[in-house]
C-alpha atoms as a PDB file:
ATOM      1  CA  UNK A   1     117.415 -65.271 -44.880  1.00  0.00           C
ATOM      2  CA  UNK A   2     114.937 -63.935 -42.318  1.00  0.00           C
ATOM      3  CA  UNK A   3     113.290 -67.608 -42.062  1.00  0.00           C
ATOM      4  CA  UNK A   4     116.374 -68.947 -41.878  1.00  0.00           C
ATOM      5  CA  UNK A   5     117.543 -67.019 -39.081  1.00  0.00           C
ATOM      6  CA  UNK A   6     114.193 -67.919 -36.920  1.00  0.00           C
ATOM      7  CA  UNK A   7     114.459 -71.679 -37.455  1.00  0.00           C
ATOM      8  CA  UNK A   8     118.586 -71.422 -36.071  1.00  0.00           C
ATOM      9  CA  UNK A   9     117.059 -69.632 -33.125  1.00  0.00           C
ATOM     10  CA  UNK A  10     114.657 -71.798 -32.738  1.00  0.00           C
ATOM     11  CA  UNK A  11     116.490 -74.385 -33.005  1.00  0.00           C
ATOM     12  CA  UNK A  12     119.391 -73.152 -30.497  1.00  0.00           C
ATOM     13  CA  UNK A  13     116.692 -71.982 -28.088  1.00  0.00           C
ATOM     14  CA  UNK A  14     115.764 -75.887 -28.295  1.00  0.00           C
ATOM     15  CA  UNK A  15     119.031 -77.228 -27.753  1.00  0.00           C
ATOM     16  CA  UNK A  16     119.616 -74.898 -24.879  1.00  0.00           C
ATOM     17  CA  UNK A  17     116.610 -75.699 -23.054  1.00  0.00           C
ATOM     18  CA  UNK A  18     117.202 -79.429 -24.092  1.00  0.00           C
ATOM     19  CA  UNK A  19     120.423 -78.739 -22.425  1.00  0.00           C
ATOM     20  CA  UNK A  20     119.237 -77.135 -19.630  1.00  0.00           C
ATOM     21  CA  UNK A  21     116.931 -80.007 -18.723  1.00  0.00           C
ATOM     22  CA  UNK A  22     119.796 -82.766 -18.789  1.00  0.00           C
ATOM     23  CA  UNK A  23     121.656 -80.663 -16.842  1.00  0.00           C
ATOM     24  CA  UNK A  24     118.758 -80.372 -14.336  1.00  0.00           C
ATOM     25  CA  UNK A  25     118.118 -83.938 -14.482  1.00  0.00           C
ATOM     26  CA  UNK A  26     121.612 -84.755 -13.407  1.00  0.00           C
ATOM     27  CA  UNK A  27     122.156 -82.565 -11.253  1.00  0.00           C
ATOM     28  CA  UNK A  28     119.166 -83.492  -9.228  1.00  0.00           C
ATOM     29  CA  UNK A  29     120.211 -87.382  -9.200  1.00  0.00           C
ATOM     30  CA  UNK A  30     123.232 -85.902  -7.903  1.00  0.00           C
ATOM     31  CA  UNK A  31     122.244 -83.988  -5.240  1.00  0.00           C
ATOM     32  CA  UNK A  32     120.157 -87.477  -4.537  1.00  0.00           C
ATOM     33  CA  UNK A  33     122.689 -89.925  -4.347  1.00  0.00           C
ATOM     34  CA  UNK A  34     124.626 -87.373  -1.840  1.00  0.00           C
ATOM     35  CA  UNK A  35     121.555 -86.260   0.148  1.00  0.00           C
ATOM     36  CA  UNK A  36     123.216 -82.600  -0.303  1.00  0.00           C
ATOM     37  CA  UNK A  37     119.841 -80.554  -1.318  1.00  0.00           C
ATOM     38  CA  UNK A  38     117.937 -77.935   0.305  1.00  0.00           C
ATOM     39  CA  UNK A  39     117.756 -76.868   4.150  1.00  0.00           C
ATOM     40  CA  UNK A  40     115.258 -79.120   4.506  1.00  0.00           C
ATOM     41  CA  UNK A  41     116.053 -82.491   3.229  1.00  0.00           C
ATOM     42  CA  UNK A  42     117.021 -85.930   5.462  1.00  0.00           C
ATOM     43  CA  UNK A  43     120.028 -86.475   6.721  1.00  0.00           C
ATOM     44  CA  UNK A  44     123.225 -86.849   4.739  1.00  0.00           C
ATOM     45  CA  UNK A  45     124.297 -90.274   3.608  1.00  0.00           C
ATOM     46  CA  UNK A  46     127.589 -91.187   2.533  1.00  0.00           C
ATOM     47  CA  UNK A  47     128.385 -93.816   0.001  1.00  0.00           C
ATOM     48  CA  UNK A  48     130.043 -96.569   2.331  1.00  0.00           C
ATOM     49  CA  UNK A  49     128.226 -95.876   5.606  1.00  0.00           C
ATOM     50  CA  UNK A  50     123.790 -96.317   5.315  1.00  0.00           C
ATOM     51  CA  UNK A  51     121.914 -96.059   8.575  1.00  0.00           C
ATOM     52  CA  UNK A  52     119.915 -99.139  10.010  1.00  0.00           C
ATOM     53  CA  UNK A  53     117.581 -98.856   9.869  1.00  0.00           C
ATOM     54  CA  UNK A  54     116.821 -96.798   6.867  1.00  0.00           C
ATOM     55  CA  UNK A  55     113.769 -94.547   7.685  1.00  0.00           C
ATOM     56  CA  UNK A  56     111.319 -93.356   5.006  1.00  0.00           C
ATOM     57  CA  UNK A  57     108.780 -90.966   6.273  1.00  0.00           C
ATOM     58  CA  UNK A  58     105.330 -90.717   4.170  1.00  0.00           C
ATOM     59  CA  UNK A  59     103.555 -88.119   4.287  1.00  0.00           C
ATOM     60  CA  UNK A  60     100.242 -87.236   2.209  1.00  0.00           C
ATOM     61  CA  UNK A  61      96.833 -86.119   3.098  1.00  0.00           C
ATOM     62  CA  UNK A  62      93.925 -88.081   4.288  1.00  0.00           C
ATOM     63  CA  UNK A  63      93.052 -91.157   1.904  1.00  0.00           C
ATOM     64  CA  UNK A  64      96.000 -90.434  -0.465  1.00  0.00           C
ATOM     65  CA  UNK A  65      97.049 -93.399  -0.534  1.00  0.00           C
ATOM     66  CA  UNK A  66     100.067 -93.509   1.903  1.00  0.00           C
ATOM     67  CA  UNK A  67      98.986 -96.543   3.214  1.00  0.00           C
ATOM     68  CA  UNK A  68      98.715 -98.233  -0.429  1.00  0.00           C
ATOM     69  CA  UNK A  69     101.547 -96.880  -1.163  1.00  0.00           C
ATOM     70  CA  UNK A  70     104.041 -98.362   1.796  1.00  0.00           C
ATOM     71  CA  UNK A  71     102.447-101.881   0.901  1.00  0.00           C
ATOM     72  CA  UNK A  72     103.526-101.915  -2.257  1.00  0.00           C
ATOM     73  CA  UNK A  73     106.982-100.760  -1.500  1.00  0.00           C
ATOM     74  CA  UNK A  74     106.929-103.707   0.961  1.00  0.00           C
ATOM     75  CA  UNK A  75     105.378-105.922  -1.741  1.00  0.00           C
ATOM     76  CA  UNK A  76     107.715-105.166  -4.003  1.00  0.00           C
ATOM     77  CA  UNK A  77     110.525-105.474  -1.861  1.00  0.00           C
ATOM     78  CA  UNK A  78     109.671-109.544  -1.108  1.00  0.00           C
ATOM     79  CA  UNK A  79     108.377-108.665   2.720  1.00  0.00           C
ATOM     80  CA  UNK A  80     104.671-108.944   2.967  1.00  0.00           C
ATOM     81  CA  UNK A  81     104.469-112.366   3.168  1.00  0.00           C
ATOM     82  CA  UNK A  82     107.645-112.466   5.627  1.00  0.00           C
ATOM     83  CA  UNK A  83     106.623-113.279   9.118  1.00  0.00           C
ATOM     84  CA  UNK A  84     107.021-110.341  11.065  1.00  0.00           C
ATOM     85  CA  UNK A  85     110.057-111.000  13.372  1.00  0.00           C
ATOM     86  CA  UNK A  86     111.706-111.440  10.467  1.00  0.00           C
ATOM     87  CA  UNK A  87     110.665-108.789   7.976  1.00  0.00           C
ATOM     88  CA  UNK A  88     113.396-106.670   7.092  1.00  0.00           C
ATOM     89  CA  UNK A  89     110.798-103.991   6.288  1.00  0.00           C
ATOM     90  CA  UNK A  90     108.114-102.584   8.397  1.00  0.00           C
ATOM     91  CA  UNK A  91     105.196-100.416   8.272  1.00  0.00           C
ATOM     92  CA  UNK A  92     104.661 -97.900  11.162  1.00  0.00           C
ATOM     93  CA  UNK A  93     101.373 -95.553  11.051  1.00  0.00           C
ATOM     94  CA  UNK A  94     100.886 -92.067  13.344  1.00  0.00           C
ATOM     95  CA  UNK A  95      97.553 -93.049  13.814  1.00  0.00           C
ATOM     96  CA  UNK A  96      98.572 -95.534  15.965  1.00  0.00           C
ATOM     97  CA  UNK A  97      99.973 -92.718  18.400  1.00  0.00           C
ATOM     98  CA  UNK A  98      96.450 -91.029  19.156  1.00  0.00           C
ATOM     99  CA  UNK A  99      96.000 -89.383  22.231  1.00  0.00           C
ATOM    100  CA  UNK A 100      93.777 -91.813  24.418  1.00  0.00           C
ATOM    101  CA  UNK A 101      90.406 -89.982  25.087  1.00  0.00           C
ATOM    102  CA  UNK A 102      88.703 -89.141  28.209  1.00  0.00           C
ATOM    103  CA  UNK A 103      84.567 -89.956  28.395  1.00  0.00           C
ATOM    104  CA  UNK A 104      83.409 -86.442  27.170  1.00  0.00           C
ATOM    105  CA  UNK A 105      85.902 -86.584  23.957  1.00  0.00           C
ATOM    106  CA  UNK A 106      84.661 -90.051  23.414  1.00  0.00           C
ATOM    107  CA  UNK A 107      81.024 -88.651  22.991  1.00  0.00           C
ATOM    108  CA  UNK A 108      82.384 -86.285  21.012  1.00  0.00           C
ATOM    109  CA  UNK A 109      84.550 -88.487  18.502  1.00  0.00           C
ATOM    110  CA  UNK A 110      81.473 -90.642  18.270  1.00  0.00           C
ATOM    111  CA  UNK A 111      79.501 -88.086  17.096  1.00  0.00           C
ATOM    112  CA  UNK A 112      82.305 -86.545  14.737  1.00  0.00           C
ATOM    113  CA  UNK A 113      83.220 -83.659  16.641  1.00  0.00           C
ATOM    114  CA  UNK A 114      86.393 -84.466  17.472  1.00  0.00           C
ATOM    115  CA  UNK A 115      90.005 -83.193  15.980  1.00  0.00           C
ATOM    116  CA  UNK A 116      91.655 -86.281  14.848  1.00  0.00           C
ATOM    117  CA  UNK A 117      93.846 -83.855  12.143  1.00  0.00           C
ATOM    118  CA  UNK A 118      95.173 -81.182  14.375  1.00  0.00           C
ATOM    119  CA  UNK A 119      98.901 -82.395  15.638  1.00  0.00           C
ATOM    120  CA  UNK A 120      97.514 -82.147  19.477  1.00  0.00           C
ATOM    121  CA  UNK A 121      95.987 -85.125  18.711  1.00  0.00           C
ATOM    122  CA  UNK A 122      98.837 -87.231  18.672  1.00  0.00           C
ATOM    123  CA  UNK A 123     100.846 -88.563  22.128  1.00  0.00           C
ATOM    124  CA  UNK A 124     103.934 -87.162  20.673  1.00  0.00           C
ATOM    125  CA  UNK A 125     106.202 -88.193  23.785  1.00  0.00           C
ATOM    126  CA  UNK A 126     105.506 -91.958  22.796  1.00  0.00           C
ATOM    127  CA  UNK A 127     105.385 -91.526  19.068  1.00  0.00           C
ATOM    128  CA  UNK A 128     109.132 -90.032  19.459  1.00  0.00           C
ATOM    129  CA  UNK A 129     110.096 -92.737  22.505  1.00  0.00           C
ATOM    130  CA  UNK A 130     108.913 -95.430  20.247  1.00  0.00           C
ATOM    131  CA  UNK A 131     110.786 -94.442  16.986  1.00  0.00           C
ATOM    132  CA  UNK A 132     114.166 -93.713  19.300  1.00  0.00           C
ATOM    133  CA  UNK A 133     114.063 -97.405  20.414  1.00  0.00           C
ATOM    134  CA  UNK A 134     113.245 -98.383  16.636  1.00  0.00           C
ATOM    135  CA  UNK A 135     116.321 -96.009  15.539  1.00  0.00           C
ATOM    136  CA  UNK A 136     118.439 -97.453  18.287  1.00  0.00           C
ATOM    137  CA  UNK A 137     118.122-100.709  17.149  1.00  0.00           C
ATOM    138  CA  UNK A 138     115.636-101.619  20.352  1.00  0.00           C
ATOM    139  CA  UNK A 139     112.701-103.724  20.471  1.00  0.00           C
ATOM    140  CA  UNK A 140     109.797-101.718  20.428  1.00  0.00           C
ATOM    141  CA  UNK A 141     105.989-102.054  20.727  1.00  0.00           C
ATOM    142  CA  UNK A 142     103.708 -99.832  18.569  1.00  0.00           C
ATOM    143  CA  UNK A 143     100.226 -99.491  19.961  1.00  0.00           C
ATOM    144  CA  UNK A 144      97.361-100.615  17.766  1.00  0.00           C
ATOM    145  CA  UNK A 145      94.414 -98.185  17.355  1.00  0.00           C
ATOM    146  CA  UNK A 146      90.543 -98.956  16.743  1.00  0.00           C
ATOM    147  CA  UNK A 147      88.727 -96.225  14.672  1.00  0.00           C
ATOM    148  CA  UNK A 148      85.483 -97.692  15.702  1.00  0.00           C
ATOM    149  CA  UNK A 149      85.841 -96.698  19.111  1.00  0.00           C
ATOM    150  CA  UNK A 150      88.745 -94.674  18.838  1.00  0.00           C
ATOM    151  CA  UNK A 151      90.522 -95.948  21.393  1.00  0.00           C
ATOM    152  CA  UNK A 152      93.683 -98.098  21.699  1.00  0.00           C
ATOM    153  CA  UNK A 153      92.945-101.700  21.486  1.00  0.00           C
ATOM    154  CA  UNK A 154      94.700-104.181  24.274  1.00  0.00           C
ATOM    155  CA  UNK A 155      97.543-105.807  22.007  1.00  0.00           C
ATOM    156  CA  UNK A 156     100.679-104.151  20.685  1.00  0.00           C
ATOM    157  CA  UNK A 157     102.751-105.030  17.863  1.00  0.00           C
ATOM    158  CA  UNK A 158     106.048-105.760  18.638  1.00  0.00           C
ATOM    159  CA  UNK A 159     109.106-104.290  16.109  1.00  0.00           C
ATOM    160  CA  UNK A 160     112.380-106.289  15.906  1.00  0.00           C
ATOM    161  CA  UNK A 161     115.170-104.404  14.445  1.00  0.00           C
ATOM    162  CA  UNK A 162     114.209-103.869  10.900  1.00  0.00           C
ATOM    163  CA  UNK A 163     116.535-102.923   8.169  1.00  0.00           C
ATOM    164  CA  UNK A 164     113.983-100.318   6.453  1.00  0.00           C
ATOM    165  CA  UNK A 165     111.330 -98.394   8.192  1.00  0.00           C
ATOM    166  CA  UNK A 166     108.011 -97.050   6.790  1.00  0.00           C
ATOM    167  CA  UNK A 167     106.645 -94.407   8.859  1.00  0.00           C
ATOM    168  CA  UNK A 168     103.195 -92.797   7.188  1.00  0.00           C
ATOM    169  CA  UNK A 169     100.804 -90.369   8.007  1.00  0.00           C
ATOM    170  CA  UNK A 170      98.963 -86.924   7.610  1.00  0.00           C
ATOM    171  CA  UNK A 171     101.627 -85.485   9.890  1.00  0.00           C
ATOM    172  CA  UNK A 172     105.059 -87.125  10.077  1.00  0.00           C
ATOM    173  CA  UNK A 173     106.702 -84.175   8.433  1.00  0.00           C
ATOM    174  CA  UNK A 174     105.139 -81.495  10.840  1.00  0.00           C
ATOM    175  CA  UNK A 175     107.040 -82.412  14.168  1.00  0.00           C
ATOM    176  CA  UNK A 176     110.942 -81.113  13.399  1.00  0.00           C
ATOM    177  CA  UNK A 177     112.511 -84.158  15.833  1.00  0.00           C
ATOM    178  CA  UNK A 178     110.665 -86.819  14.296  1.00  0.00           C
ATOM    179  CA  UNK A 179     111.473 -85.459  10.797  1.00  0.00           C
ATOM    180  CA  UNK A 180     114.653 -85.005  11.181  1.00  0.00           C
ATOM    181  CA  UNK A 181     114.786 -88.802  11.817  1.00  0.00           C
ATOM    182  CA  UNK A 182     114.306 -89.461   7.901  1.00  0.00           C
ATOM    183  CA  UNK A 183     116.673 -90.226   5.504  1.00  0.00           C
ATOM    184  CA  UNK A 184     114.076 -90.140   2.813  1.00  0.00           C
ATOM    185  CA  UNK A 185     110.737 -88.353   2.860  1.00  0.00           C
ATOM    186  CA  UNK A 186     108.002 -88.549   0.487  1.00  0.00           C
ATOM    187  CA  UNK A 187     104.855 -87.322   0.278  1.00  0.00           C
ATOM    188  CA  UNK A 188     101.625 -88.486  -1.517  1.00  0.00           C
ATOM    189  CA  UNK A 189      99.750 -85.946  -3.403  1.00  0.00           C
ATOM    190  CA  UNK A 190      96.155 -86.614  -4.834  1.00  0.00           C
ATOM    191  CA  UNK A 191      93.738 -85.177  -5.797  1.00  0.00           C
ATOM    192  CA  UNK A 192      91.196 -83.772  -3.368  1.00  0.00           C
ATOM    193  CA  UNK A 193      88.214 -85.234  -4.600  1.00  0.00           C
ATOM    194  CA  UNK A 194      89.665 -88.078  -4.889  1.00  0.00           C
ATOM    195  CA  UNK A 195      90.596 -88.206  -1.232  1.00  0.00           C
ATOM    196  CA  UNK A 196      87.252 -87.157  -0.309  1.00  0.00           C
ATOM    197  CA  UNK A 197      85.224 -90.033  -1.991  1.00  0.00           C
ATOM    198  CA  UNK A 198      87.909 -92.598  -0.597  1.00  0.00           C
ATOM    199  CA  UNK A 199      87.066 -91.115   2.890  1.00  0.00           C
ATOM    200  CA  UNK A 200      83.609 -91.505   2.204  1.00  0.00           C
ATOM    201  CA  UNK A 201      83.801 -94.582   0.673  1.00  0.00           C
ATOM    202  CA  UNK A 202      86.372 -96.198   3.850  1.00  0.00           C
ATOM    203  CA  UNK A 203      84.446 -94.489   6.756  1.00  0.00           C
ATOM    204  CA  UNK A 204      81.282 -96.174   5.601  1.00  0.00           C
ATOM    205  CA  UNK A 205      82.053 -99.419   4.809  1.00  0.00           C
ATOM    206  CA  UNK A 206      84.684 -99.702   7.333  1.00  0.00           C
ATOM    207  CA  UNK A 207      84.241 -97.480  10.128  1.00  0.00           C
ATOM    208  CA  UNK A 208      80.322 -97.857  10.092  1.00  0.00           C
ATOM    209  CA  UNK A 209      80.191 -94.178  10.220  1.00  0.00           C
ATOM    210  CA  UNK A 210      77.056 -92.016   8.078  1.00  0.00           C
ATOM    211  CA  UNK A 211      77.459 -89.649   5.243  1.00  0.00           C
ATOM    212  CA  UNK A 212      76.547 -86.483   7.058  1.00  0.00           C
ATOM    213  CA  UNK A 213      78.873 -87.313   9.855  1.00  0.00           C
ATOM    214  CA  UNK A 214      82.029 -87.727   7.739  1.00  0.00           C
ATOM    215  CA  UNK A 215      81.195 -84.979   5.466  1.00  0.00           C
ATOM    216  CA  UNK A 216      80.700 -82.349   8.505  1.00  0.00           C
ATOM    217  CA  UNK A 217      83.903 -83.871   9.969  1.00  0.00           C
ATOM    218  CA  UNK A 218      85.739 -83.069   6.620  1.00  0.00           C
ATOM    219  CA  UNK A 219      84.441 -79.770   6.000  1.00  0.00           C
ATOM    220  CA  UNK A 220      84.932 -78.880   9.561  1.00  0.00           C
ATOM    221  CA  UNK A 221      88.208 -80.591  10.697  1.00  0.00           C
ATOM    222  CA  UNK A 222      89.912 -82.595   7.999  1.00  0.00           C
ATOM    223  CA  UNK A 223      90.062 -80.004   5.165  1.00  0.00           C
ATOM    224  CA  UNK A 224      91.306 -77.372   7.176  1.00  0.00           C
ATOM    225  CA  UNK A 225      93.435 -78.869   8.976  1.00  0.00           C
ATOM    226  CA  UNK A 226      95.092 -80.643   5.878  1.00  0.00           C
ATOM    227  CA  UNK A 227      95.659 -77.013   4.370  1.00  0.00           C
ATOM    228  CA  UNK A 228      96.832 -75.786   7.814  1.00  0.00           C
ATOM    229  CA  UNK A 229      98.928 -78.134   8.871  1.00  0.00           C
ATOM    230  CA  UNK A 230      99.971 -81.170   6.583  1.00  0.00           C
ATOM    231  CA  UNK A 231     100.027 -79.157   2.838  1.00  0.00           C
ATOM    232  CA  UNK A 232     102.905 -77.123   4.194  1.00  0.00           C
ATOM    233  CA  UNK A 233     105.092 -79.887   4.895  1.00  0.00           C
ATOM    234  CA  UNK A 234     104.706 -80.993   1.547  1.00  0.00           C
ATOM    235  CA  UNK A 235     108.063 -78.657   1.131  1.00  0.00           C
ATOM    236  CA  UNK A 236     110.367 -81.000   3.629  1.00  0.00           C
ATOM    237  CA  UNK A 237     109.911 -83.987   0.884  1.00  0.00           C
ATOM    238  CA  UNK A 238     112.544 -85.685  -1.188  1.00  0.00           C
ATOM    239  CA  UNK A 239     110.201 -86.730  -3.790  1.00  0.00           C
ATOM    240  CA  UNK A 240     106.555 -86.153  -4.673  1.00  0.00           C
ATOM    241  CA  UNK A 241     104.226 -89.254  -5.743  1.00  0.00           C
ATOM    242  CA  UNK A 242     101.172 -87.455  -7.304  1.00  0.00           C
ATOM    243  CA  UNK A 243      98.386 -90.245  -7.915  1.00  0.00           C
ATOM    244  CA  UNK A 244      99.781 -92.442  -4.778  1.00  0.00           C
ATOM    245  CA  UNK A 245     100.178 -95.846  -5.575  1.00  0.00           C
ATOM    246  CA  UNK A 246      98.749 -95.900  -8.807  1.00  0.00           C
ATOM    247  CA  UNK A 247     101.604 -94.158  -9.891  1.00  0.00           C
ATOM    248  CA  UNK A 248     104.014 -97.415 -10.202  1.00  0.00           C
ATOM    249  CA  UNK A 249     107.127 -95.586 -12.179  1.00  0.00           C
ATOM    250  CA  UNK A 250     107.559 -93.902  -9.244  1.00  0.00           C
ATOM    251  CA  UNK A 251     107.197 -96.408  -6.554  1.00  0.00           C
ATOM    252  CA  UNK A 252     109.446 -98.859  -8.794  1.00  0.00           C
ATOM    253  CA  UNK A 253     112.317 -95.806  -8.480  1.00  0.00           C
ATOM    254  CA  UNK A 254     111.630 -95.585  -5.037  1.00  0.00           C
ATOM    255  CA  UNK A 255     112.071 -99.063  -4.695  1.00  0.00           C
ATOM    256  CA  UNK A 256     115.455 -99.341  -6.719  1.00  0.00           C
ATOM    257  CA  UNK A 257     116.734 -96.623  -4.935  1.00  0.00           C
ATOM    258  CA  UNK A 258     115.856 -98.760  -1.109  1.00  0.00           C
ATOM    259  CA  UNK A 259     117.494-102.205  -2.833  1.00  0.00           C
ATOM    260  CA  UNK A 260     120.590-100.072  -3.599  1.00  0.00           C
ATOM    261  CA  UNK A 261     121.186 -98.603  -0.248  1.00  0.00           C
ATOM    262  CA  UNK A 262     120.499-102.013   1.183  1.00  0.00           C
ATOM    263  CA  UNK A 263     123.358-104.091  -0.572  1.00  0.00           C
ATOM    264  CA  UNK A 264     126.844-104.272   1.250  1.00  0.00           C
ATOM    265  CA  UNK A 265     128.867-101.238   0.114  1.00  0.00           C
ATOM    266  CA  UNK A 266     130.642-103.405  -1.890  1.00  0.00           C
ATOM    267  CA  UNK A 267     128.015-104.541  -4.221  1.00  0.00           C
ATOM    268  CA  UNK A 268     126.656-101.224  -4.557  1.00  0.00           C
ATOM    269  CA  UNK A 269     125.594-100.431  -8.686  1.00  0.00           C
ATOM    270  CA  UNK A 270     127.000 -97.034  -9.669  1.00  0.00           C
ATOM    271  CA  UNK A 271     123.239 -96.368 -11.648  1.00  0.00           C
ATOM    272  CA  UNK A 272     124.823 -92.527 -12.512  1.00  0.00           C
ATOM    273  CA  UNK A 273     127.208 -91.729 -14.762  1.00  0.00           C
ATOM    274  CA  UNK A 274     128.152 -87.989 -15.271  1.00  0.00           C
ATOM    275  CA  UNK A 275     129.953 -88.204 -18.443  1.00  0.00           C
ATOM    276  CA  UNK A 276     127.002 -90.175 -20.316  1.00  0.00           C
ATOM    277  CA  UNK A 277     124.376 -88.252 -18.213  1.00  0.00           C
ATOM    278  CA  UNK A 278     122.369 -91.371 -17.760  1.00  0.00           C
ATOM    279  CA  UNK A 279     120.647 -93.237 -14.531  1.00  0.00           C
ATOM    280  CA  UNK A 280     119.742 -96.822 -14.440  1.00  0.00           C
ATOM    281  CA  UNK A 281     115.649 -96.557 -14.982  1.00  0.00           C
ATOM    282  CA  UNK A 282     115.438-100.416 -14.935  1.00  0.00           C
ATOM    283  CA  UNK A 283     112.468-101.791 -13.209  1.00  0.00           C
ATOM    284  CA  UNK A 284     113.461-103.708 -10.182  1.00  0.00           C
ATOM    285  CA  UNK A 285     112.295-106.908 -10.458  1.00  0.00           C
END
C-alpha cells in the first residue's frame, strides 16, 4: 500500500508539473502574440495594426554571432539577393555609428588602446537621428565604418523605407530611446570562449591586427565592458538565441513569427489555440 501510495504521488507530482509547464508554455505565447510582458519589453502590438517598419533590435556580445544571425533571418526571409532599394528587409549595425576620432585617439586605436565597447564610443545623436528618419518612413543614409583605420569611409548606404528592420550590436539595448524603438528584441548569447577565438580568429585575418594586440584589447576593454555594460541588457530581450545562428529552431521561429506580422491583417494564421494548447512549430519554408 505504501508503494502504491509513492508511485500516485509521483505520478500526480508529474502531471502537475506536466501541467504546470503547458500552462507556462501558453501563457508565454500569449503574452507574445499581445506584446503584454514585463516592464521592459517592446512596444505593444495589436492584432490589426503592425508598425512599418517592424524593428528588431539584436543584441549579443562581441563575435556572438549577431551579425550571422540577421543574415540568415534575411536569407530566410527571400531578401539577400534583393537589390537594395527594394529589399523589404534591412540590416543596420551600431558600429557604423562610431564616434569619428581625432589624431591622438587614432594612435591610440591603432595600437589597441582605444574603447571601442564603452557606449561613449558611439555618436548617439546620429545613431538616434538616423533610426527616427528610418522609423518615420524617411530616406536615410547609414555611414559605413572601416575597422582598419577606424574611421568612417567616404560612401554611405542609403535606406529606402523598409518593411522590417535589423538593428544589431553590442549595445542597442543599453540606450533607453533607441530601445524603446523595438518591437522585438533579441539577444545572442554564446559562449565566451567561443566569442573570444572568433575575435581572434576575425581581427587577424580580417582586420590585420596581432595576437597580443587583440588579446590585451579584450582583457582590457572588451571583457569588461561586455560584463559592464552589454550583459545587463540581456534582461530588456524578448527572446534569447544561445549558440547564435547555429541555433536554426530558433531563428526559423523568429522567422515565422516576422512572415506573420508581415501579411495583411486579413491573412493573418491564428498559430495559437488556447483550448488545444498548441502553436504552429512548422518550419517556414
Amino acid at each position: 500500500m505504501q508503494n502504491f501510495t509513492r508511485i500516485v504521488f509521483r505520478s500526480g507530482r508529474a502531471l502537475f508539473r506536466k501541467c504546470e509547464f503547458r500552462a507556462n508554455k501558453i501563457d508565454w505565447f500569449k503574452r507574445m502574440a499581445t506584446k503584454e510582458t514585463n516592464p521592459h519589453v517592446s512596444p505593444r502590438m495589436n492584432g490589426s495594426r503592425i508598425p512599418r517598419p517592424f524593428v528588431i533590435g539584436v543584441a549579443g556580445g562581441t563575435a556572438s554571432g549577431k551579425s550571422s544571425v540577421c543574415k540568415k533571418i534575411m536569407e530566410q526571409l527571400g531578401e539577400d539577393d534583393v537589390d537594395h532599394k527594394e529589399r523589404k528587409v534591412t540590416i543596420i549595425s551600431q558600429d557604423s555609428f562610431y564616434k569619428e576620432l581625432n589624431a591622438e585617439e587614432k594612435e591610440l586605436a591603432a595600437k589597441g588602446q582605444c574603447n571601442f565597447d564603452h557606449p561613449d564610443s558611439f555618436d548617439c545623436d546620429l545613431m538616434m537621428k538616423t533610426m527616427q528618419d528610418i522609423v518615420h518612413g524617411k530616406r536615410a543614409e547609414v555611414p559605413c565604418y572601416d575597422y582598419i583605420t577606424n574611421s568612417r569611409k567616404n560612401e554611405k548606404e542609403v535606406i529606402y523605407a523598409p518593411d522590417v528592420v535589423l538593428f544589431e550590436g553590442i549595445l542597442v539595448f543599453y540606450f533607453q530611446e533607441l530601445r524603446d524603438m523595438f518591437h522585438m528584441k533579441l539577444f545572442v548569447d554564446t559562449d565566451a570562449d567561443t566569442r573570444l577565438s572568433r575575435r581572434v580568429l576575425r581581427d587577424t585575418q580580417d582586420r590585420g591586427r596581432d595576437l597580443e594586440q587583440i588579446l590585451n584589447q579584450y582583457t582590457n576593454f572588451v571583457k569588461p565592458a561586455f560584463e559592464e555594460f552589454c550583459l545587463p541588457t540581456k534582461k530588456y530581450a524578448d527572446v534569447i538565441i544561445p549558440r547564435g545562428s547555429d541555433n536554426t529552431v530558433a531563428i526559423d521561429l523568429i522567422v515565422q513569427h516576422i512572415q506573420e506580422l508581415l501579411k495583411p491583417s486579413g491573412k493573418r494564421t491564428r498559430h495559437f489555440s488556447e483550448g488545444s494548447g498548441s502553436y504552429g512549430l512548422g518550419r517556414p519554408h
